[in-house]
Structures are given as C-alpha cells and as structure tokens.
PDB file of N, CA and C in Angstrom:
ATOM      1  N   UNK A   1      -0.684  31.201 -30.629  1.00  0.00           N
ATOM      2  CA  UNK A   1      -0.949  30.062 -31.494  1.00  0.00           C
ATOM      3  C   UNK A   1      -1.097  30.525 -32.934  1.00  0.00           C
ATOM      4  N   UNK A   2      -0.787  29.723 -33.713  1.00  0.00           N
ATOM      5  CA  UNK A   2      -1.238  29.868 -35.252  1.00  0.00           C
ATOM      6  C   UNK A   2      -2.587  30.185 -35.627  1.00  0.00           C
ATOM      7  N   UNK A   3      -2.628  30.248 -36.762  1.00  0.00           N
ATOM      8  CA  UNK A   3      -4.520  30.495 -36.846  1.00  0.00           C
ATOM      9  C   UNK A   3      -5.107  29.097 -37.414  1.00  0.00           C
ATOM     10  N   UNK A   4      -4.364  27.769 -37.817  1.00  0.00           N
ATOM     11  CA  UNK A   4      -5.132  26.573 -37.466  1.00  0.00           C
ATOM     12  C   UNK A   4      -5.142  26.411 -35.862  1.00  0.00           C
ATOM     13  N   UNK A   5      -3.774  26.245 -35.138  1.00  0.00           N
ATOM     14  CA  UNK A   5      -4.356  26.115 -33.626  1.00  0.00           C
ATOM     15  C   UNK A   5      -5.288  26.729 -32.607  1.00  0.00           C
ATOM     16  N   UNK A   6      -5.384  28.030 -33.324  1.00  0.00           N
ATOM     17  CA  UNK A   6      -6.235  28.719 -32.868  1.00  0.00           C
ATOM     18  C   UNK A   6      -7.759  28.329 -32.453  1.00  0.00           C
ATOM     19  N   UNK A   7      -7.883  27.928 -34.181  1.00  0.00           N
ATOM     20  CA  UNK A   7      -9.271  27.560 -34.585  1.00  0.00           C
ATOM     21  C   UNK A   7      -9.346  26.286 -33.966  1.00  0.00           C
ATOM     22  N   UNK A   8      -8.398  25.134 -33.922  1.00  0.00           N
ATOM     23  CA  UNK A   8      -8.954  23.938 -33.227  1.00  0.00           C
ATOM     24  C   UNK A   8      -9.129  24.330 -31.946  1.00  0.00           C
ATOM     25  N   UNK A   9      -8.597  25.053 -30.784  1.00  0.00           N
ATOM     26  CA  UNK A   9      -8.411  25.253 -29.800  1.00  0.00           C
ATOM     27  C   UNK A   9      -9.640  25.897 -29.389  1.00  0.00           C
ATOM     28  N   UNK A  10     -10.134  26.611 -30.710  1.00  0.00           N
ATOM     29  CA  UNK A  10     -11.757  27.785 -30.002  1.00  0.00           C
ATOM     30  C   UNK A  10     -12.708  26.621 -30.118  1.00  0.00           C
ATOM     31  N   UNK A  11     -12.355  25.795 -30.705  1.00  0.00           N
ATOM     32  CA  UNK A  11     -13.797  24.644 -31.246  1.00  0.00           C
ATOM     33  C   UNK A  11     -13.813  24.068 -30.128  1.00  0.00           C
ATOM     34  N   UNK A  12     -12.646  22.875 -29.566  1.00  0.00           N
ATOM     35  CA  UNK A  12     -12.694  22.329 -28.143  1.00  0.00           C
ATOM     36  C   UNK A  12     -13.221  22.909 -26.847  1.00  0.00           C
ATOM     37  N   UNK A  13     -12.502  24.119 -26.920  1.00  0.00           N
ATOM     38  CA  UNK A  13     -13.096  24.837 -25.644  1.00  0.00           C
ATOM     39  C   UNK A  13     -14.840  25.459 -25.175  1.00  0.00           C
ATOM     40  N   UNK A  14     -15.095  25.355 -26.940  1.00  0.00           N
ATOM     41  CA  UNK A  14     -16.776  25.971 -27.196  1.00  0.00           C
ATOM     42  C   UNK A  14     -17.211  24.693 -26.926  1.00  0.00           C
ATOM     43  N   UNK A  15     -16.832  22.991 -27.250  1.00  0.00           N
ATOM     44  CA  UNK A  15     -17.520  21.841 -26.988  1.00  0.00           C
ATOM     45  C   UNK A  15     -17.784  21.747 -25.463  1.00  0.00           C
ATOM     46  N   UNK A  16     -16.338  22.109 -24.672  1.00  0.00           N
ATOM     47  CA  UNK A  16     -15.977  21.293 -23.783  1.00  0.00           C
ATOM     48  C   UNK A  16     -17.417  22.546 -22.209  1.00  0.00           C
ATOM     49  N   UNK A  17     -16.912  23.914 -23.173  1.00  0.00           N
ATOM     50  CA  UNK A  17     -17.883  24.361 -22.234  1.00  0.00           C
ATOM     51  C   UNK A  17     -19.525  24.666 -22.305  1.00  0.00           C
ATOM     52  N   UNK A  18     -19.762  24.195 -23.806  1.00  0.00           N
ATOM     53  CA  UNK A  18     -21.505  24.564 -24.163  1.00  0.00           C
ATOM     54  C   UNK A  18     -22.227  22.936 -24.312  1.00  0.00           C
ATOM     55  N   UNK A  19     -21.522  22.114 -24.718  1.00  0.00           N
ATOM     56  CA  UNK A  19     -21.747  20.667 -24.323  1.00  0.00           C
ATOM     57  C   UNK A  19     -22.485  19.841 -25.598  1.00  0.00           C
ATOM     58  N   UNK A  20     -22.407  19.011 -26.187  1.00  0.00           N
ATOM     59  CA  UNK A  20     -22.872  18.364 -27.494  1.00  0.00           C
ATOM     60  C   UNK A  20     -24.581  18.651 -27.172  1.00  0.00           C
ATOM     61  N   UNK A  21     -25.312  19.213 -27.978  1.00  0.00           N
ATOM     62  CA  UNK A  21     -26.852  18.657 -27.799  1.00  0.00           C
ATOM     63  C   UNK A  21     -27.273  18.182 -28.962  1.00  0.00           C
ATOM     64  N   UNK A  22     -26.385  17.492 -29.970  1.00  0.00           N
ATOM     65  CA  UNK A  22     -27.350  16.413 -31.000  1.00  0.00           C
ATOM     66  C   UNK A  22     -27.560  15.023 -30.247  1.00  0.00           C
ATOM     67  N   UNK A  23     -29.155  15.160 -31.059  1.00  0.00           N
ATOM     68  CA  UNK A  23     -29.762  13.967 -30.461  1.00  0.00           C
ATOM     69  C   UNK A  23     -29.258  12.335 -29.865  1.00  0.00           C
ATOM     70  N   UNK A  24     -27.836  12.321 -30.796  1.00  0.00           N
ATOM     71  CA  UNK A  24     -27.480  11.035 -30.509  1.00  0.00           C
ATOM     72  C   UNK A  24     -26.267  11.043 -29.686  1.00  0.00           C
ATOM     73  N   UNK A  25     -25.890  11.916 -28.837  1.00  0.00           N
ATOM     74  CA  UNK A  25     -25.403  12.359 -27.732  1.00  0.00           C
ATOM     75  C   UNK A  25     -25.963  12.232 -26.284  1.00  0.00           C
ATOM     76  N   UNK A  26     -27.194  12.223 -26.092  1.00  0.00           N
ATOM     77  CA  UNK A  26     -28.053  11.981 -25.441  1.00  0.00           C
ATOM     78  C   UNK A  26     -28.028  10.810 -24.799  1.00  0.00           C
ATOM     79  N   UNK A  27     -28.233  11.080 -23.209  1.00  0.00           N
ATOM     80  CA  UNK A  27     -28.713   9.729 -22.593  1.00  0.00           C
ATOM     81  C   UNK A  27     -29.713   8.843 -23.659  1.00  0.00           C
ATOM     82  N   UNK A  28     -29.534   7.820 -23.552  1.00  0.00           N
ATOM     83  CA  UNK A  28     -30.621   6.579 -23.888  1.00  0.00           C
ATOM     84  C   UNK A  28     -32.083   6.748 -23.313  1.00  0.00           C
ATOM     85  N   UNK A  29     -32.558   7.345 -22.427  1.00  0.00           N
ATOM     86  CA  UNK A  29     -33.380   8.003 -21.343  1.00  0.00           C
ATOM     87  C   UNK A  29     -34.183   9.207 -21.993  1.00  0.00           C
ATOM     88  N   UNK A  30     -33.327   9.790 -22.616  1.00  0.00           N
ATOM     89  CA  UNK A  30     -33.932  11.002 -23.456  1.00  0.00           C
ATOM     90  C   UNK A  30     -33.998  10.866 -24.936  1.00  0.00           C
ATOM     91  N   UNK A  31     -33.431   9.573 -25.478  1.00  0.00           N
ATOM     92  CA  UNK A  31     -33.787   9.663 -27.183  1.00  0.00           C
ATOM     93  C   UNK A  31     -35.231   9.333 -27.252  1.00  0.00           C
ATOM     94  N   UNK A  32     -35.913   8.939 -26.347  1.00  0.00           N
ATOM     95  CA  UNK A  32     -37.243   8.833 -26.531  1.00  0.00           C
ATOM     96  C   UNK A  32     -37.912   9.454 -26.822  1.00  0.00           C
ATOM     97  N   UNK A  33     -39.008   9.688 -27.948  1.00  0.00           N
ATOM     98  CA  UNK A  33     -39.428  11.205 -28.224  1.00  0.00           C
ATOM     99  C   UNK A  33     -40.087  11.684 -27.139  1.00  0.00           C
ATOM    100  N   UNK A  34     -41.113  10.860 -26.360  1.00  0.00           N
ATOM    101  CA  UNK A  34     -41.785  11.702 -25.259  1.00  0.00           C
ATOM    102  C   UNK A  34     -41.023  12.273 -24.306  1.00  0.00           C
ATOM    103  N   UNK A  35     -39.913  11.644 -23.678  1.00  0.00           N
ATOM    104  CA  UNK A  35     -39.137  12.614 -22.644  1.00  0.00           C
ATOM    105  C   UNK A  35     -37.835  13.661 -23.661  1.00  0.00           C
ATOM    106  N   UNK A  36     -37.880  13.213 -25.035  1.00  0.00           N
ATOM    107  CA  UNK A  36     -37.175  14.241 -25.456  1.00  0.00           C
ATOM    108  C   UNK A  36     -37.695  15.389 -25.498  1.00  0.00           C
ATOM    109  N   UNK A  37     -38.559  15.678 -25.346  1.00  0.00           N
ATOM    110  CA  UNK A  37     -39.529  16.995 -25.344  1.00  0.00           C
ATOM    111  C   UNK A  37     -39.508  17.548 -24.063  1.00  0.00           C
ATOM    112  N   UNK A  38     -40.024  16.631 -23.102  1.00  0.00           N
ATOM    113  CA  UNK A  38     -40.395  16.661 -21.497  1.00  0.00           C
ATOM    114  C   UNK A  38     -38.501  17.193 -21.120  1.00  0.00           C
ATOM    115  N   UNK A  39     -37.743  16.931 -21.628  1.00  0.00           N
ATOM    116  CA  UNK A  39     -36.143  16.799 -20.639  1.00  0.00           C
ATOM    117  C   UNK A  39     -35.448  18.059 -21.499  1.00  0.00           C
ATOM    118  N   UNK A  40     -35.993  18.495 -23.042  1.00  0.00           N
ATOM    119  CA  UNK A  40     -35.335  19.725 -23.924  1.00  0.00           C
ATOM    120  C   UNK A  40     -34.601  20.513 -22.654  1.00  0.00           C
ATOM    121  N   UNK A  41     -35.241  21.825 -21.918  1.00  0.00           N
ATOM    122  CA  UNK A  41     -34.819  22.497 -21.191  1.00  0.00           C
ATOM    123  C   UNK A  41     -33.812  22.086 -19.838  1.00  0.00           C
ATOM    124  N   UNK A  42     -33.723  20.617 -19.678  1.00  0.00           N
ATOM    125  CA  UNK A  42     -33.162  19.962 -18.799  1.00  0.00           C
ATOM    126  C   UNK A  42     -31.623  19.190 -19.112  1.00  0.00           C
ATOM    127  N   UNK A  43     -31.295  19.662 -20.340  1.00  0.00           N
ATOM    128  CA  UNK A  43     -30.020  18.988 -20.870  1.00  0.00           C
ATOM    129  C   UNK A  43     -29.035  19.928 -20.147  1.00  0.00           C
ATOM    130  N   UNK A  44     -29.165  21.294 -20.095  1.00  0.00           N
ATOM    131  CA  UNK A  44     -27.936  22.135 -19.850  1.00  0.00           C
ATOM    132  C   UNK A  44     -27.538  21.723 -18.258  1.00  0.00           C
ATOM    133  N   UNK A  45     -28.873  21.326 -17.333  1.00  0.00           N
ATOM    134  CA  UNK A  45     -28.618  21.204 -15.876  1.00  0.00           C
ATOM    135  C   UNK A  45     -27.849  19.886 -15.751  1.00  0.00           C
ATOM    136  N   UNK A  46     -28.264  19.035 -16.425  1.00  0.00           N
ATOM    137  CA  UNK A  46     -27.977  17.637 -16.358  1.00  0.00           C
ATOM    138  C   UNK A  46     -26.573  17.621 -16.655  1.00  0.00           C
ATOM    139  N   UNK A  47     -26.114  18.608 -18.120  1.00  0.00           N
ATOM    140  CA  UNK A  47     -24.121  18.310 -18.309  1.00  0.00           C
ATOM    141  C   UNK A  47     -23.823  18.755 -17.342  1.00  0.00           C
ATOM    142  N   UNK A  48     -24.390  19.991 -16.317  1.00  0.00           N
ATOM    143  CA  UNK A  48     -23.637  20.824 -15.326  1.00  0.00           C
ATOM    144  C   UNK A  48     -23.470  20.436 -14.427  1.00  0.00           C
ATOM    145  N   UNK A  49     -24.286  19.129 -14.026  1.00  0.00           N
ATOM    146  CA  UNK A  49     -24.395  18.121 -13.145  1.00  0.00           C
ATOM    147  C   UNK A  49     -23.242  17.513 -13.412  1.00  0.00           C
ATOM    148  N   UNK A  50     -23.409  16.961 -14.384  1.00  0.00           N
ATOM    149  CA  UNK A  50     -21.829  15.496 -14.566  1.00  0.00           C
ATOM    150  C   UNK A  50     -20.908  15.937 -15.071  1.00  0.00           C
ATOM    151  N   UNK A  51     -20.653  17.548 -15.534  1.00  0.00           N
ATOM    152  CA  UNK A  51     -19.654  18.587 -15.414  1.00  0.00           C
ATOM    153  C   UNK A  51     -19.098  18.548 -13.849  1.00  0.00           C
ATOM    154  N   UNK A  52     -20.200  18.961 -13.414  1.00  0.00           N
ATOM    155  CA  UNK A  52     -19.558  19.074 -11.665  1.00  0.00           C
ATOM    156  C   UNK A  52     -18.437  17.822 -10.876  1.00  0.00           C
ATOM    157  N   UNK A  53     -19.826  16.788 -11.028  1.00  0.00           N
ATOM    158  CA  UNK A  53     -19.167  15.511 -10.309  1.00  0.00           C
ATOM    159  C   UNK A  53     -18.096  15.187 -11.350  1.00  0.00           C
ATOM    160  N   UNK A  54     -18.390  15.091 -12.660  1.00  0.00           N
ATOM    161  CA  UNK A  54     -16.135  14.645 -13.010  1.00  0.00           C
ATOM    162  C   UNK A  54     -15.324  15.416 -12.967  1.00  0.00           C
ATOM    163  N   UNK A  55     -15.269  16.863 -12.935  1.00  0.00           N
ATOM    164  CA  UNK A  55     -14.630  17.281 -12.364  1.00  0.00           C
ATOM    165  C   UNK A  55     -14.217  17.449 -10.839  1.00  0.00           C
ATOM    166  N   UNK A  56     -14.858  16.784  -9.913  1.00  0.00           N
ATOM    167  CA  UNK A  56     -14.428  16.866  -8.753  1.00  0.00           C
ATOM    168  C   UNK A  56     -14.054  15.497  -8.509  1.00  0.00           C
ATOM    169  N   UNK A  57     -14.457  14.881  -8.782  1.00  0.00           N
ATOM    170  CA  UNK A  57     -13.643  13.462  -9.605  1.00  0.00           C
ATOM    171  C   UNK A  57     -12.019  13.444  -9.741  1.00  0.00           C
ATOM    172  N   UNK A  58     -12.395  13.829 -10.727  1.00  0.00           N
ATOM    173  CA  UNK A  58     -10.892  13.902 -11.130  1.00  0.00           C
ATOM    174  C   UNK A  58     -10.067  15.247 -10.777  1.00  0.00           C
ATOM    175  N   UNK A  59      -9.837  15.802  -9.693  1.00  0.00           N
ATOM    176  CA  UNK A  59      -9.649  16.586  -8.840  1.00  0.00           C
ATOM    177  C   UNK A  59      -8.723  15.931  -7.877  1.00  0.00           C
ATOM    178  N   UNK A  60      -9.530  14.542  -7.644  1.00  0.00           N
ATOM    179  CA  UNK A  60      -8.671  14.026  -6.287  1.00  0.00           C
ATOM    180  C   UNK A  60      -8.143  12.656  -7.197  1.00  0.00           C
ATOM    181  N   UNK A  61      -8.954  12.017  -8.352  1.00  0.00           N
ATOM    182  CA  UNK A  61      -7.721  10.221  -8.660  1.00  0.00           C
ATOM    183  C   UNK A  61      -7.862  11.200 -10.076  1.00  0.00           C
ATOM    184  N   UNK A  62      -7.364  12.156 -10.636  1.00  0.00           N
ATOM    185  CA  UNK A  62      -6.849  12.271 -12.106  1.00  0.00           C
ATOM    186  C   UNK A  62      -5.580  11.843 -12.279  1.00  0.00           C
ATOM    187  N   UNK A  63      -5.203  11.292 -13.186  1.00  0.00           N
ATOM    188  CA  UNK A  63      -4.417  10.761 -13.575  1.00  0.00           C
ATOM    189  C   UNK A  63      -2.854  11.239 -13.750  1.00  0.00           C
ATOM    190  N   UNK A  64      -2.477  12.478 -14.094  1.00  0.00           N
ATOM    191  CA  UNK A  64      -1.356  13.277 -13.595  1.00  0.00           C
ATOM    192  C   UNK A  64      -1.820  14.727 -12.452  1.00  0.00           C
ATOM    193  N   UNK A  65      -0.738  15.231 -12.545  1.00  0.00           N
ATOM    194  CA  UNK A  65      -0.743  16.546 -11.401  1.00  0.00           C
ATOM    195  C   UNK A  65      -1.649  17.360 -12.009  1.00  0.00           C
ATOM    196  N   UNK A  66      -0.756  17.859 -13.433  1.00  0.00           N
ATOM    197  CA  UNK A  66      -1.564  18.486 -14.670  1.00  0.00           C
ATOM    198  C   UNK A  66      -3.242  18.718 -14.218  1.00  0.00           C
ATOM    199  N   UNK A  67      -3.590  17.102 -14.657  1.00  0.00           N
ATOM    200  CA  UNK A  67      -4.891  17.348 -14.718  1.00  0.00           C
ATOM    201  C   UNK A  67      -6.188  17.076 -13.229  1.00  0.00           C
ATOM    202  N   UNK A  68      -5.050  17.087 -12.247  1.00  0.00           N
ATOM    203  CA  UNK A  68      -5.987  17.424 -11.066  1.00  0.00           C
ATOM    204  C   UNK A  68      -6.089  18.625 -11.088  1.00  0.00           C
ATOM    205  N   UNK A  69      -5.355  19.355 -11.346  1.00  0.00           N
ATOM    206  CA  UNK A  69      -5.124  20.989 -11.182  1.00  0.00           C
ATOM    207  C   UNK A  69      -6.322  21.785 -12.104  1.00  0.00           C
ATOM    208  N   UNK A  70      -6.158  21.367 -13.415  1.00  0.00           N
ATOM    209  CA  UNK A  70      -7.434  22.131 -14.625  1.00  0.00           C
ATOM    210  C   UNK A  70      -8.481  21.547 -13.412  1.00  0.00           C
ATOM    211  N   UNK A  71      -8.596  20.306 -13.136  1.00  0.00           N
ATOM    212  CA  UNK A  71     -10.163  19.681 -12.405  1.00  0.00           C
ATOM    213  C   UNK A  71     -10.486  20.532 -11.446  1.00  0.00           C
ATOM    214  N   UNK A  72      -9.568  20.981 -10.602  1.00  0.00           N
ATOM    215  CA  UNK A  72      -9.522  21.904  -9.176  1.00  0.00           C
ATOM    216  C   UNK A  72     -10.291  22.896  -9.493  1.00  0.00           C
ATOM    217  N   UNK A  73      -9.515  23.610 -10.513  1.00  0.00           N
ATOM    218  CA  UNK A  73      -9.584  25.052 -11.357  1.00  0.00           C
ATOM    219  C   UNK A  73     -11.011  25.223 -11.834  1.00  0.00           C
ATOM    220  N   UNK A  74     -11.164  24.235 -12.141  1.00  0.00           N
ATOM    221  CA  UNK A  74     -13.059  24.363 -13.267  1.00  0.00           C
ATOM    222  C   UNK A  74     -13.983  24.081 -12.265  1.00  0.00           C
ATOM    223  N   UNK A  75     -13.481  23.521 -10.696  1.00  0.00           N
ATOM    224  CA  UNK A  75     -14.769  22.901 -10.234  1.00  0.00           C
ATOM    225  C   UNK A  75     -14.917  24.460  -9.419  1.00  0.00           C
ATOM    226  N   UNK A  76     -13.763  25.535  -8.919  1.00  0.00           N
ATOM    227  CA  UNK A  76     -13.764  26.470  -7.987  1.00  0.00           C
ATOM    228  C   UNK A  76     -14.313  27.191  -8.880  1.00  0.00           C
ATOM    229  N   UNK A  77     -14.145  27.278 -10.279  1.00  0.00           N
ATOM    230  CA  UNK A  77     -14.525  28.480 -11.142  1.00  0.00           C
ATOM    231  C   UNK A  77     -16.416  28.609 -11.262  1.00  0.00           C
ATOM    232  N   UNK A  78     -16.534  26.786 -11.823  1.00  0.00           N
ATOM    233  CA  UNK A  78     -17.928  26.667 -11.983  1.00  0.00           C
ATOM    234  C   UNK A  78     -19.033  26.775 -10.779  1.00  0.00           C
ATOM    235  N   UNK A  79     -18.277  26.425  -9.543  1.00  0.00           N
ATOM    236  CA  UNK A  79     -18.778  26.929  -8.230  1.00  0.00           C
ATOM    237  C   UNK A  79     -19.086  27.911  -7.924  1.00  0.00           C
ATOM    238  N   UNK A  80     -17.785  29.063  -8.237  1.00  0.00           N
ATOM    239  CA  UNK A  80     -17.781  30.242  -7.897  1.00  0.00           C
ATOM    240  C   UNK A  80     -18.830  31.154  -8.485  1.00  0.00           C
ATOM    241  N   UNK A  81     -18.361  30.777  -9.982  1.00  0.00           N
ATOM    242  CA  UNK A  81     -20.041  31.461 -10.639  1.00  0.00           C
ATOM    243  C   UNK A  81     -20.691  31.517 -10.512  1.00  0.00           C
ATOM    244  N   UNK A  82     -21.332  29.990 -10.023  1.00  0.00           N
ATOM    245  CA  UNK A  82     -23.047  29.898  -9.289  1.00  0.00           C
ATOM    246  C   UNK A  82     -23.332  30.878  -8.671  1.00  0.00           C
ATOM    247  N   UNK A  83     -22.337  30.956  -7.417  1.00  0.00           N
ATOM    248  CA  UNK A  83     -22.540  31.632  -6.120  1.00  0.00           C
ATOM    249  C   UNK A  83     -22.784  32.921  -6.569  1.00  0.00           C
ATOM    250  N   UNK A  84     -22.216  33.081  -7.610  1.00  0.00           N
ATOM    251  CA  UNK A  84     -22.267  34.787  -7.660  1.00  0.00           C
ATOM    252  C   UNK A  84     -23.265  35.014  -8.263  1.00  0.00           C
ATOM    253  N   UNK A  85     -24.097  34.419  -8.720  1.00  0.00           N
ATOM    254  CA  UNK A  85     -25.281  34.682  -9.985  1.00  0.00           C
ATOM    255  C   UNK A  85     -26.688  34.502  -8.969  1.00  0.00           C
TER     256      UNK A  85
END
C-alpha cells in the first residue's frame, strides 16, 4: 500500500480491534456517571462480548462470501486466543 493507505488502513484496524472508549460511544447504561465509574474496567469485556456474538453472526447470514469468511476467521482467531491465554 501507499503511505496514505497505509495510514488509513493502521487507523481502522487499531479501531476495529481496541474499540472506541469516548464517552459518547457508550451504552446509554453507562453514560451515567455512577455506573460510568462502577462499568470503567468492564468496557473491554463487554466489546469482546458483542465482538464475539457479531461476529458469529455474521459468520452464518453475512451478507457476501467475503464477509462470512473475515467473520469465521476473527471468531476462530479471537477464540483461539482465549484458549491459549
């Protein structure tokens, strides 16, 4: 890739795998200040959660071949890691 595609390409992939944590990203559930405090340490489990289930989601009704395949790929990878850790 070029070194603009590059750079858009490292940004997406750093979103898609470390996950938005500004405040207004946030469940509705957690902009509250008291459980925003109480849930801080609980954001990373929670994307890895609905990381998991849409990707296995869209694994089996994604919308082309393409992207059942990345879904397949990320749910065996993010699985696999667990297991090993």
């Amino acid at each position: 890739l070029d070194t603009d595609a590059a750079i858009d390409k490292a940004g997406e992939l750093t979103w898609k795998t470390h996950f938005n944590y500004d405040s207004d990203s946030r469940p509705r559930v957690q902009q509250n200040d008291f459980l925003r405090v109480l849930l801080t340490f609980r954001n990373f489990q929670l994307n890895m959660i609905y990381r998991l289930f849409r990707d296995t989601h869209q694994a089996f009704r994604g919308e082309t071949p393409e992207a059942k395949a990345e879904a397949r790929a990320q749910v065996i990878g993010i699985t696999g890691m667990m297991m090993a850790s």
